[in-house]
N, C-alpha and C. Protein backbone atom coordinates (compact mmCIF):
# COMPACT_ATOMS: atom_id res chain seq x y z
N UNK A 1 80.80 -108.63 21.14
CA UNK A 1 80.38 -107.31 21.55
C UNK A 1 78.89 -107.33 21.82
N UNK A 2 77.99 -106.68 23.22
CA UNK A 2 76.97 -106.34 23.64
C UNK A 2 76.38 -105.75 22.40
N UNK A 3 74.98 -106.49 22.02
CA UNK A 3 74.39 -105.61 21.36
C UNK A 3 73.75 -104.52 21.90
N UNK A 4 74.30 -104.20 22.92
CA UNK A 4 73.21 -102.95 23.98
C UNK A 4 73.95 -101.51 24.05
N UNK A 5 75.53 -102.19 23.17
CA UNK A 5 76.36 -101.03 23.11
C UNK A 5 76.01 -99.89 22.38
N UNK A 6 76.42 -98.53 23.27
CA UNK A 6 75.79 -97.48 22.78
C UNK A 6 74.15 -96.79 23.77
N UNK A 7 74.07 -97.58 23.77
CA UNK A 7 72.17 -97.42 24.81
C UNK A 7 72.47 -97.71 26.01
N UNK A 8 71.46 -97.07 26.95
CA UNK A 8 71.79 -97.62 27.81
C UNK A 8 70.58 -98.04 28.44
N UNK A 9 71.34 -99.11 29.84
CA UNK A 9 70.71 -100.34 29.87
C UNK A 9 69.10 -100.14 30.37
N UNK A 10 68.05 -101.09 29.62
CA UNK A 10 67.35 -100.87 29.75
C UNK A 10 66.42 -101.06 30.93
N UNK A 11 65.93 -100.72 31.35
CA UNK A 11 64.99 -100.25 32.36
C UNK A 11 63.94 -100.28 32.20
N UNK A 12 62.56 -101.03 33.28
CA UNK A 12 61.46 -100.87 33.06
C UNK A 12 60.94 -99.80 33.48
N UNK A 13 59.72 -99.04 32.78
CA UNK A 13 59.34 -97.86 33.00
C UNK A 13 58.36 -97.63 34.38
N UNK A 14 58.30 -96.96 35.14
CA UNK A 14 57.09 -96.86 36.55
C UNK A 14 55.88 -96.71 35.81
N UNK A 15 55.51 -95.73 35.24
CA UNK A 15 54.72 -96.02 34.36
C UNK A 15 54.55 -95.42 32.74
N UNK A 16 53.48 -95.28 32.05
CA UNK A 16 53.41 -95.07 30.66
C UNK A 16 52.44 -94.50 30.37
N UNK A 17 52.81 -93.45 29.96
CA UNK A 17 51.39 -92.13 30.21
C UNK A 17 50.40 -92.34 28.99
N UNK A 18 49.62 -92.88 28.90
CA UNK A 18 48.58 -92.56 27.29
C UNK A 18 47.96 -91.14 27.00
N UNK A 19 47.01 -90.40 26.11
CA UNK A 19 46.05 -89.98 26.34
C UNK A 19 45.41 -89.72 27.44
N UNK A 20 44.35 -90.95 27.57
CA UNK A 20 43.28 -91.05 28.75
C UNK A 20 43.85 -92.64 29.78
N UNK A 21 44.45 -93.59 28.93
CA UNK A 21 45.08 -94.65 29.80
C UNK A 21 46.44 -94.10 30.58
N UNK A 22 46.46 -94.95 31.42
CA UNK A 22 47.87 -94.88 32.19
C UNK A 22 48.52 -96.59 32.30
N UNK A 23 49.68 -97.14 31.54
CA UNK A 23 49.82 -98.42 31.74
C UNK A 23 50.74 -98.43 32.97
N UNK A 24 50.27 -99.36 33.66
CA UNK A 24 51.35 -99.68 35.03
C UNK A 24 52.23 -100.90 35.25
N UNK A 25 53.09 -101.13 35.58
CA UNK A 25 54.27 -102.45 36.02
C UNK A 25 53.05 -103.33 36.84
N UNK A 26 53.33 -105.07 36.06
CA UNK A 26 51.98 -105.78 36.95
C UNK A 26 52.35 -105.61 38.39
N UNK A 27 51.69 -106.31 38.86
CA UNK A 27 52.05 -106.09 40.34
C UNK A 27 51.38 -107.75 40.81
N UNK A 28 51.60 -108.61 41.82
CA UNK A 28 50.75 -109.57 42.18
C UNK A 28 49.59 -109.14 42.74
N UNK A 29 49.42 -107.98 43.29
CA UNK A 29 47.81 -107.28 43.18
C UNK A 29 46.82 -107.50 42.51
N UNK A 30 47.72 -106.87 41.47
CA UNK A 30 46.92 -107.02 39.65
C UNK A 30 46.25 -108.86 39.28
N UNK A 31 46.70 -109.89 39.82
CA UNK A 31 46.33 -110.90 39.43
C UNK A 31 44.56 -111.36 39.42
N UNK A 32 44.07 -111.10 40.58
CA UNK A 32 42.65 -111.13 40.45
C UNK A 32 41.76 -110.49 39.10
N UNK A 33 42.50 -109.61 39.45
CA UNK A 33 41.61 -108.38 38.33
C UNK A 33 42.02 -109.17 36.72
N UNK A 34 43.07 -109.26 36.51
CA UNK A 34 43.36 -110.02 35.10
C UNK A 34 42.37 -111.62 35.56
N UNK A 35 42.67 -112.07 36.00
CA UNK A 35 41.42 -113.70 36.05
C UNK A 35 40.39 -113.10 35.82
N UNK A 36 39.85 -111.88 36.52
CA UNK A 36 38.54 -111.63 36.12
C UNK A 36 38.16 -111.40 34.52
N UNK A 37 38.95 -110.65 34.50
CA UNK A 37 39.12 -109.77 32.68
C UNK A 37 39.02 -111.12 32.10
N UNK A 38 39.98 -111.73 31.87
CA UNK A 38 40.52 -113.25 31.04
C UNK A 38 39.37 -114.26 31.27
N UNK A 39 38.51 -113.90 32.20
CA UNK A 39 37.49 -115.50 32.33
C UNK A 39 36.27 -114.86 31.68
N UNK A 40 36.07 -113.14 31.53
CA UNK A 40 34.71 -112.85 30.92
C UNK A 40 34.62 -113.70 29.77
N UNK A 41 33.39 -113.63 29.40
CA UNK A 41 33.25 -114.74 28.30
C UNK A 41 33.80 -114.20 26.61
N UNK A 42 33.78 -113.40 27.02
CA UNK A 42 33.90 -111.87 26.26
C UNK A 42 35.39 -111.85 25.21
N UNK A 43 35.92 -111.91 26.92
CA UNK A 43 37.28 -112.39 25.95
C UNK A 43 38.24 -113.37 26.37
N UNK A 44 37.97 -114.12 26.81
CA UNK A 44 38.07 -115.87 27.34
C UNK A 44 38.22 -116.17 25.58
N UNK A 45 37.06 -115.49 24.76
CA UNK A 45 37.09 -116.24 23.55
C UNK A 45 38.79 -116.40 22.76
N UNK A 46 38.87 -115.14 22.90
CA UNK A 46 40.21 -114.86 22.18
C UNK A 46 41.78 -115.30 23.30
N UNK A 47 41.31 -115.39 24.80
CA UNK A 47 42.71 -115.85 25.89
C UNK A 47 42.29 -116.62 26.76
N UNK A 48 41.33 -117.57 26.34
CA UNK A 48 41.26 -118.67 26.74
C UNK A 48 42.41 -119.72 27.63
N UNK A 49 42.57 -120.07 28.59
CA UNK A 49 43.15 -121.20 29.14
C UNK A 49 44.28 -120.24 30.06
N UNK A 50 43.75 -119.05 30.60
CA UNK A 50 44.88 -118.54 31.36
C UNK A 50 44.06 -118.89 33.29
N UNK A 51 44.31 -119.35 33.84
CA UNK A 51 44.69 -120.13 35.15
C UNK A 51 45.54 -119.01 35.77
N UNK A 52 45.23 -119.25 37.15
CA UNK A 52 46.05 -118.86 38.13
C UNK A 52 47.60 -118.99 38.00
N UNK A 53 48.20 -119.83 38.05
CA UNK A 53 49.34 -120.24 37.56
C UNK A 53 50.26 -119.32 35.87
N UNK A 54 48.74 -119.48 35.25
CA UNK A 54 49.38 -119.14 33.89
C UNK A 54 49.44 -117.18 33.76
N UNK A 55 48.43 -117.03 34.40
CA UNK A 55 48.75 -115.46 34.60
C UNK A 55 49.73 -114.58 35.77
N UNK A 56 50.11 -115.87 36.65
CA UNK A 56 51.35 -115.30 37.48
C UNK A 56 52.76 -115.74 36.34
N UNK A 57 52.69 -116.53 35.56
CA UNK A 57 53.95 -116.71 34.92
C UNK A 57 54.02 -116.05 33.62
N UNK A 58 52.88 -115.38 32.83
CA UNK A 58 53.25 -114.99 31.75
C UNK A 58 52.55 -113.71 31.78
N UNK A 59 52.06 -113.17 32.83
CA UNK A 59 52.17 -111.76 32.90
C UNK A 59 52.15 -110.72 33.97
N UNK A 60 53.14 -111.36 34.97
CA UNK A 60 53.37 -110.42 35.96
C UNK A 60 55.07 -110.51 35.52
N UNK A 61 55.28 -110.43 34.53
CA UNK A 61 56.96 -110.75 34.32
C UNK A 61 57.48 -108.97 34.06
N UNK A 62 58.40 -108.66 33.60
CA UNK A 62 58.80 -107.71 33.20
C UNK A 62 57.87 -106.80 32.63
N UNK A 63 57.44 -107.51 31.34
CA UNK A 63 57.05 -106.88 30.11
C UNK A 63 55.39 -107.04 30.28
N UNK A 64 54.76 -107.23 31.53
CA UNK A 64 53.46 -106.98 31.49
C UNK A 64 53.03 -105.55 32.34
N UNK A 65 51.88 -104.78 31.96
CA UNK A 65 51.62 -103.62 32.57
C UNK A 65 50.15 -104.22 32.64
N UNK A 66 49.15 -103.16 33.65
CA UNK A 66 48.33 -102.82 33.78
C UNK A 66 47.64 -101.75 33.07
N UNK A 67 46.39 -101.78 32.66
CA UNK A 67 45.61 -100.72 31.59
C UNK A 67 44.91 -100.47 33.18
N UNK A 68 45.10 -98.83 33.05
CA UNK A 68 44.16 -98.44 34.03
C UNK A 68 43.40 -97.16 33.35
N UNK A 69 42.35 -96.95 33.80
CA UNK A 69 41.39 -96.09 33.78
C UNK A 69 41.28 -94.66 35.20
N UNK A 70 41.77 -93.89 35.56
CA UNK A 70 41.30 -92.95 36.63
C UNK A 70 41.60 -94.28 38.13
N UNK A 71 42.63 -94.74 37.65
CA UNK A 71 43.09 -96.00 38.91
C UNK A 71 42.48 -96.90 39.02
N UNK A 72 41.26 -96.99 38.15
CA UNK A 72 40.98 -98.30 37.79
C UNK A 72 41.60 -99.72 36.89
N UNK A 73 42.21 -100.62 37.15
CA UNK A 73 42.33 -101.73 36.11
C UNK A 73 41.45 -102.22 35.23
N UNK A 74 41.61 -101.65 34.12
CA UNK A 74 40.50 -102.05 32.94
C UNK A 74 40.85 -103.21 32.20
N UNK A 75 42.03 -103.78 32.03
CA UNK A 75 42.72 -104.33 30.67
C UNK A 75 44.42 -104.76 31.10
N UNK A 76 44.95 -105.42 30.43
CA UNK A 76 46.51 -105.53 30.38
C UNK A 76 46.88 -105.38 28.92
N UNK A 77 48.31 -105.48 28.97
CA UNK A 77 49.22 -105.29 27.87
C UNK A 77 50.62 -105.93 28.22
N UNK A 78 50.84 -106.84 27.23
CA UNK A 78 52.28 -107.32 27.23
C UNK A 78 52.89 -107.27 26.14
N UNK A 79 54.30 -107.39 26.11
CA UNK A 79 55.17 -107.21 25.05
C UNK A 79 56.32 -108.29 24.91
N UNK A 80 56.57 -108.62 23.45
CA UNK A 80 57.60 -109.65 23.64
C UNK A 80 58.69 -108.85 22.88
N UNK A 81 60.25 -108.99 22.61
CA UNK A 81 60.97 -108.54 22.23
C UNK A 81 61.94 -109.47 21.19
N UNK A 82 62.18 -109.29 20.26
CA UNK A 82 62.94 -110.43 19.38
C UNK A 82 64.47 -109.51 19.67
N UNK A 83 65.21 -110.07 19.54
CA UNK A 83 66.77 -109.49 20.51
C UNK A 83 67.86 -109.62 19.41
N UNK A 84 67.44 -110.70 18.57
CA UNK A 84 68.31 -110.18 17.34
C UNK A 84 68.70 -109.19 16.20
N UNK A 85 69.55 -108.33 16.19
CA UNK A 85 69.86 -107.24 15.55
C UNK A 85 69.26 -106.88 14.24
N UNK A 86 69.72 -108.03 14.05
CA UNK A 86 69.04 -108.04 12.38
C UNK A 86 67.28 -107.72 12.16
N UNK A 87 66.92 -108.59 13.69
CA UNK A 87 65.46 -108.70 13.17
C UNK A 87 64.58 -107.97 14.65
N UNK A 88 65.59 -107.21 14.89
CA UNK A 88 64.77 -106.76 16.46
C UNK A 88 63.38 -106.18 15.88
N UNK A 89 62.86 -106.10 16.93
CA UNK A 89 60.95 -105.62 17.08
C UNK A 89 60.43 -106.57 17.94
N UNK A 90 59.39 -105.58 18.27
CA UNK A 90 58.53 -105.92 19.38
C UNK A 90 57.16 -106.72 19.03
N UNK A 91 56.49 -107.53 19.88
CA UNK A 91 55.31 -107.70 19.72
C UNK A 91 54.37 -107.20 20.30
N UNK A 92 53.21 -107.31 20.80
CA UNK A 92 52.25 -106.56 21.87
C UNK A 92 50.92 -107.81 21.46
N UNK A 93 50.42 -107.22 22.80
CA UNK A 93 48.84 -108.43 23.09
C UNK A 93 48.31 -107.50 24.27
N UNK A 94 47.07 -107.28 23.98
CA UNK A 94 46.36 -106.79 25.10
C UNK A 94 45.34 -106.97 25.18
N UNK A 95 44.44 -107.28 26.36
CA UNK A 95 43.00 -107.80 27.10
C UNK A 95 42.47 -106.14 27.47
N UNK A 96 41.22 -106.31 27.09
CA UNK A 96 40.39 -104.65 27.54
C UNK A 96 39.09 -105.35 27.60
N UNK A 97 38.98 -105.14 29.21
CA UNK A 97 37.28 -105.37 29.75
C UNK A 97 36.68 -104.44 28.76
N UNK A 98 35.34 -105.93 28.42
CA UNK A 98 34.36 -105.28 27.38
C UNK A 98 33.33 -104.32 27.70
N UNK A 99 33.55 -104.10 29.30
CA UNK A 99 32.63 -102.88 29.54
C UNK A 99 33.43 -101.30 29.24
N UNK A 100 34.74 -101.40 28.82
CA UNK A 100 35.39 -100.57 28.11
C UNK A 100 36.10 -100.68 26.98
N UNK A 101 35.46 -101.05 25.98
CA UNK A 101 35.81 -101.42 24.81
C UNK A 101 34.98 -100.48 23.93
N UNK A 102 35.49 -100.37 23.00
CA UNK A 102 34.63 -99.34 21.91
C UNK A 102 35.10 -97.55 21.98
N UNK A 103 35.41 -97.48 23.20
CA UNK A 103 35.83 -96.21 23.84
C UNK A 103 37.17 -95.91 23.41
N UNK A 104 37.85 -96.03 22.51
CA UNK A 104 39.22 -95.22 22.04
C UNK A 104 40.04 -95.90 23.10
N UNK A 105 40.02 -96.29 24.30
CA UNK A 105 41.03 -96.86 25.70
C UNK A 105 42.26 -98.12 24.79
N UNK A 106 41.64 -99.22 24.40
CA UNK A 106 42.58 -99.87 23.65
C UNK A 106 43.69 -99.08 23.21
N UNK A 107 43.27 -98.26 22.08
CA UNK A 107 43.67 -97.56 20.94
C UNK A 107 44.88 -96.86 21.59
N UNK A 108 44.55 -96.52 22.50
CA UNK A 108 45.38 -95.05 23.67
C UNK A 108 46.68 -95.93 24.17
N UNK A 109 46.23 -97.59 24.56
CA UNK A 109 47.06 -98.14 25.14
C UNK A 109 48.11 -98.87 24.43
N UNK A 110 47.42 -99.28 23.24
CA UNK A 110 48.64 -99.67 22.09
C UNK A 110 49.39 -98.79 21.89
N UNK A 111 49.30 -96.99 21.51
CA UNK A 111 49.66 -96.14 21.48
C UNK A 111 50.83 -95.99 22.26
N UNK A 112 50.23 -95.92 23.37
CA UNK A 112 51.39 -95.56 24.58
C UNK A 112 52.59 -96.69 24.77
N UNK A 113 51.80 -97.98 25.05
CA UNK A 113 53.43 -98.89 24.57
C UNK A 113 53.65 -99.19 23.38
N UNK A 114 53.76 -98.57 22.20
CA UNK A 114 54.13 -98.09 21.35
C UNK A 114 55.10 -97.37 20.96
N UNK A 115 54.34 -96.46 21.63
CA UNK A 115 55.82 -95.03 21.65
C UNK A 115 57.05 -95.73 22.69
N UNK A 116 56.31 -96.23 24.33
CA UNK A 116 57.44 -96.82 24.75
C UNK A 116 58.43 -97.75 24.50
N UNK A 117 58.02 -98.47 23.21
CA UNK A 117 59.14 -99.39 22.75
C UNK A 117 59.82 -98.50 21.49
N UNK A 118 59.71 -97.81 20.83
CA UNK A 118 60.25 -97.26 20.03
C UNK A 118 61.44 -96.01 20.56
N UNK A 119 61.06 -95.58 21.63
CA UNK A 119 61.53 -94.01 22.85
C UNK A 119 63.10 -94.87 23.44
N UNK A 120 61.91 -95.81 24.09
CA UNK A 120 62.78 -96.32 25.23
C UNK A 120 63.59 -97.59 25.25
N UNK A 121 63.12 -98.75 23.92
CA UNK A 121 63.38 -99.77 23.74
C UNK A 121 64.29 -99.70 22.26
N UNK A 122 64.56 -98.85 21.44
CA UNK A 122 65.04 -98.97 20.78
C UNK A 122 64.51 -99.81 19.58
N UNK A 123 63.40 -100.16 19.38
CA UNK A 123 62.60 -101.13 18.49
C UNK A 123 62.14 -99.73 17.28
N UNK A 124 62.21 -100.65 16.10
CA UNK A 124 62.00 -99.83 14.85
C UNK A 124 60.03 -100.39 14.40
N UNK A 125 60.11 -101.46 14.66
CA UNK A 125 58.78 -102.04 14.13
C UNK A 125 58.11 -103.05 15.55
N UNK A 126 56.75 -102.82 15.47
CA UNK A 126 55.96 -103.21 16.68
C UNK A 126 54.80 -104.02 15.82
N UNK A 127 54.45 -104.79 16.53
CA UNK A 127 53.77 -106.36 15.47
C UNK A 127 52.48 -106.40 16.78
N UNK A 128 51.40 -106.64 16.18
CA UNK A 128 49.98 -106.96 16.78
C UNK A 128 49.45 -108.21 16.00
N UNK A 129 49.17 -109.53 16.77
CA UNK A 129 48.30 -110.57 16.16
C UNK A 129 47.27 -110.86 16.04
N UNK A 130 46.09 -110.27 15.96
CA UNK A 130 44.48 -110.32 16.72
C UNK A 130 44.42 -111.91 15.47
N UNK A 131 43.37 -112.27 16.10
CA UNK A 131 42.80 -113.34 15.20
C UNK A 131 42.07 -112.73 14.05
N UNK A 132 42.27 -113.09 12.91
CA UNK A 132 41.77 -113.02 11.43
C UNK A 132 40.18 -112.49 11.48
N UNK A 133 39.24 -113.13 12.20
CA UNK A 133 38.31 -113.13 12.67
C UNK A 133 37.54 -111.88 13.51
N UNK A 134 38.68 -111.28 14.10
CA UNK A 134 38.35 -110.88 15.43
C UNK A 134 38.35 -108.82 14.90
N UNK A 135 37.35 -108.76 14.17
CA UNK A 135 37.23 -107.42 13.77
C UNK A 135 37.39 -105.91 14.39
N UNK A 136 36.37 -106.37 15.71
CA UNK A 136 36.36 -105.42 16.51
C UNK A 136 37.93 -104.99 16.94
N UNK A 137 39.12 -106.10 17.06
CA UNK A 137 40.54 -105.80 17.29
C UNK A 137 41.01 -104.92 16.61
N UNK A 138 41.00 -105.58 15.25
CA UNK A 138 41.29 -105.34 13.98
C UNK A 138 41.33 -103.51 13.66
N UNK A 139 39.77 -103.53 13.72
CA UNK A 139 39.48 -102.03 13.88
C UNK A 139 40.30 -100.91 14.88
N UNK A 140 40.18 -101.70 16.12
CA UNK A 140 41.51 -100.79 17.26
C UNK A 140 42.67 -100.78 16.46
N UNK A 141 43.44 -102.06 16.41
CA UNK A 141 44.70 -101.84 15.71
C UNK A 141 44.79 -100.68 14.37
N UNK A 142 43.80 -100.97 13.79
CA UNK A 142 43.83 -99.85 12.76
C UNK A 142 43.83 -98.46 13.00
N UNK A 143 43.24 -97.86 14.11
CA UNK A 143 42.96 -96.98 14.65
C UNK A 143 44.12 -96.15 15.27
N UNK A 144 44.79 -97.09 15.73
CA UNK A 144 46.15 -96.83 16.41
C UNK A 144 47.18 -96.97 15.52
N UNK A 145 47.35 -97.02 14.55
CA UNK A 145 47.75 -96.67 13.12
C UNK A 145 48.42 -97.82 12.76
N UNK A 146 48.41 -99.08 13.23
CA UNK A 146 49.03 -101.08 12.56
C UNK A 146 48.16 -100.98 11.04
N UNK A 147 49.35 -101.32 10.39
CA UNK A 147 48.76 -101.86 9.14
C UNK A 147 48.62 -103.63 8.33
N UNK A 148 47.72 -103.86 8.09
CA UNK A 148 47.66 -105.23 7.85
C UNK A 148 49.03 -106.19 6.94
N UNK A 149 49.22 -106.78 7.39
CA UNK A 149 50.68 -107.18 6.78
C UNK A 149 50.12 -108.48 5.67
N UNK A 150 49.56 -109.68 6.46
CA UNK A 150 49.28 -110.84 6.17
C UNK A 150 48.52 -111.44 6.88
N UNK A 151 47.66 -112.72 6.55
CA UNK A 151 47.36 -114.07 7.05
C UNK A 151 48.05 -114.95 7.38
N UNK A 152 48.33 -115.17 8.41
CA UNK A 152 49.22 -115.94 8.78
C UNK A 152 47.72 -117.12 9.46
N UNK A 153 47.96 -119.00 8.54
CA UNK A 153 46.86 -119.09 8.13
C UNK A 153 47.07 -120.53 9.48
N UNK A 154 46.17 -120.92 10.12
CA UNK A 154 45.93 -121.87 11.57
C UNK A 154 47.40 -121.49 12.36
N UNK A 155 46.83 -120.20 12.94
CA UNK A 155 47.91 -119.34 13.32
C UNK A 155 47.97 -119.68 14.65
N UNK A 156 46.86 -120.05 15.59
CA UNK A 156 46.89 -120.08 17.09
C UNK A 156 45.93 -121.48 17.47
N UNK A 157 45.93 -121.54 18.43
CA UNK A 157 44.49 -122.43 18.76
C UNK A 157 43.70 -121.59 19.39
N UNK A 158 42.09 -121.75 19.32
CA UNK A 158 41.51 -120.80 20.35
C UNK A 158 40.89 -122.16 21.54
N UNK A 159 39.96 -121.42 22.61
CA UNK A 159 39.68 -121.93 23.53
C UNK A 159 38.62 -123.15 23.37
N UNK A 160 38.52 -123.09 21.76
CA UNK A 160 37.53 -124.20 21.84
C UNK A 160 38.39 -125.63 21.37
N UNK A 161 39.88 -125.71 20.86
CA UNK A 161 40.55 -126.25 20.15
C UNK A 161 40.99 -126.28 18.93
N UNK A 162 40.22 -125.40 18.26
CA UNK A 162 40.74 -125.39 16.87
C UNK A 162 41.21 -124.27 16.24
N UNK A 163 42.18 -124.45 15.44
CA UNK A 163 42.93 -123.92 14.85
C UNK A 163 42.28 -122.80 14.29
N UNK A 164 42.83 -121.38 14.06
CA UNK A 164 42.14 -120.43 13.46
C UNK A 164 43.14 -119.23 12.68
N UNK A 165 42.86 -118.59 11.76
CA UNK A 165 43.99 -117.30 11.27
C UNK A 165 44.05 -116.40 11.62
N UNK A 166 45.76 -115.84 12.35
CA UNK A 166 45.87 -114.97 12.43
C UNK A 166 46.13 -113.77 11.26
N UNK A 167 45.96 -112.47 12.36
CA UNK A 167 46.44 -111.33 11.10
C UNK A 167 47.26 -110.59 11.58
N UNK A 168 48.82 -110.90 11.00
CA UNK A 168 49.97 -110.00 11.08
C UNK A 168 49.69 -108.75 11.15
N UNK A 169 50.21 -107.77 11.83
CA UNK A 169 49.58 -106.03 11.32
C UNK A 169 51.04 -105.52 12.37
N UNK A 170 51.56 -104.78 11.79
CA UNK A 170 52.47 -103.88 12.10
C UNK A 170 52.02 -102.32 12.18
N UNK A 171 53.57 -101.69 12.85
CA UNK A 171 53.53 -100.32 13.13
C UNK A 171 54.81 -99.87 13.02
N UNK A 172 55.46 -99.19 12.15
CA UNK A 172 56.57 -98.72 12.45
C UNK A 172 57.22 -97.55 12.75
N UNK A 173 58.05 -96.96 13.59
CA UNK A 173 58.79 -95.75 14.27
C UNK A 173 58.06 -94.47 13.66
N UNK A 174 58.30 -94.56 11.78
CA UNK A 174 57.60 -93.64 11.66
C UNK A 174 56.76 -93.35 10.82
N UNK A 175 55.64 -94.09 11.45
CA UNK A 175 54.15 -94.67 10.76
C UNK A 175 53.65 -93.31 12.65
N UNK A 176 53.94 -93.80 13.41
CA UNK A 176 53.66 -93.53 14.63
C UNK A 176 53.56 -91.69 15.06
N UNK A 177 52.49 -91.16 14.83
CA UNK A 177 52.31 -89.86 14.44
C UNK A 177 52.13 -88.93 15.81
């Protein structure tokens, strides 16, 4: 039996209203603008090694949107989905040009695909990984109401090669206010 029984089938959204963000379906448009975002040095630190190639295959797929600003592309957001019943939930990762960072925009955009995986996806719990390190994240995620779970300890590699800790932080259905 379909685990989809009962729901129906899911559908990607046109778009995803925030606050002040609006997230959009990537588009191959969108690809420049993400190389740009991804090569600042800014935050290259934390998504290092994404290439032409690597940002047409791992985020113009389904589950990547655009962070826009007043129709501007500020940022992306992607989502992964674990599909087993037992252990469904979502993940999320998102890039926000540092000339809009600090400004609540992150916060708005976790928010919004947030609610959209919980509304529309049927997901009970939504998972954020920032690096251990990486405070300024940390602080957004907190903001947007993820709570710290764990260390999860030489969790990723970063762009320089070495190993570093992540920090588990969740959100669940109704943590989400």
């Amino acid at each position: 039996m379909s685990a989809s029984v009962g729901r129906p089938p899911a559908q990607r959204a046109s778009a995803i209203a925030g606050q002040t963000v609006v997230l959009r379906p990537t588009a191959a448009a969108h690809v420049p603008v993400f190389l740009e975002i991804l090569g600042h040095p800014e935050i290259a630190t934390w998504w290092g090694g994404y290439d032409l190639e690597r940002v047409r295959r791992e985020l113009l797929g389904p589950h990547g949107y655009a962070i826009e600003l007043a129709g501007e592309v500020i940022g992306l957001i992607i989502y992964r989905e674990e599909p087993d019943p037992d252990h469904r939930h979502a993940a999320i990762d998102l890039a926000l040009h540092p000339d809009h960072q600090g400004q609540g925009l992150g916060c708005d955009a976790m928010r919004a695909m947030a609610r959209f995986l919980f509304r529309h996806k049927d997901h009970h719990r939504v998972v954020i990984d920032p690096a251990a390190h990486n405070e300024r994240a940390i602080r957004s995620c907190e903001r947007a109401g993820f709570r710290r779970v764990g260390v999860m300890r030489a969790y990723e590699r970063s762009s320089d090669g070495h190993w570093h800790d992540g920090l588990l932080m969740d959100l669940l259905r109704k943590d989400l206010s």
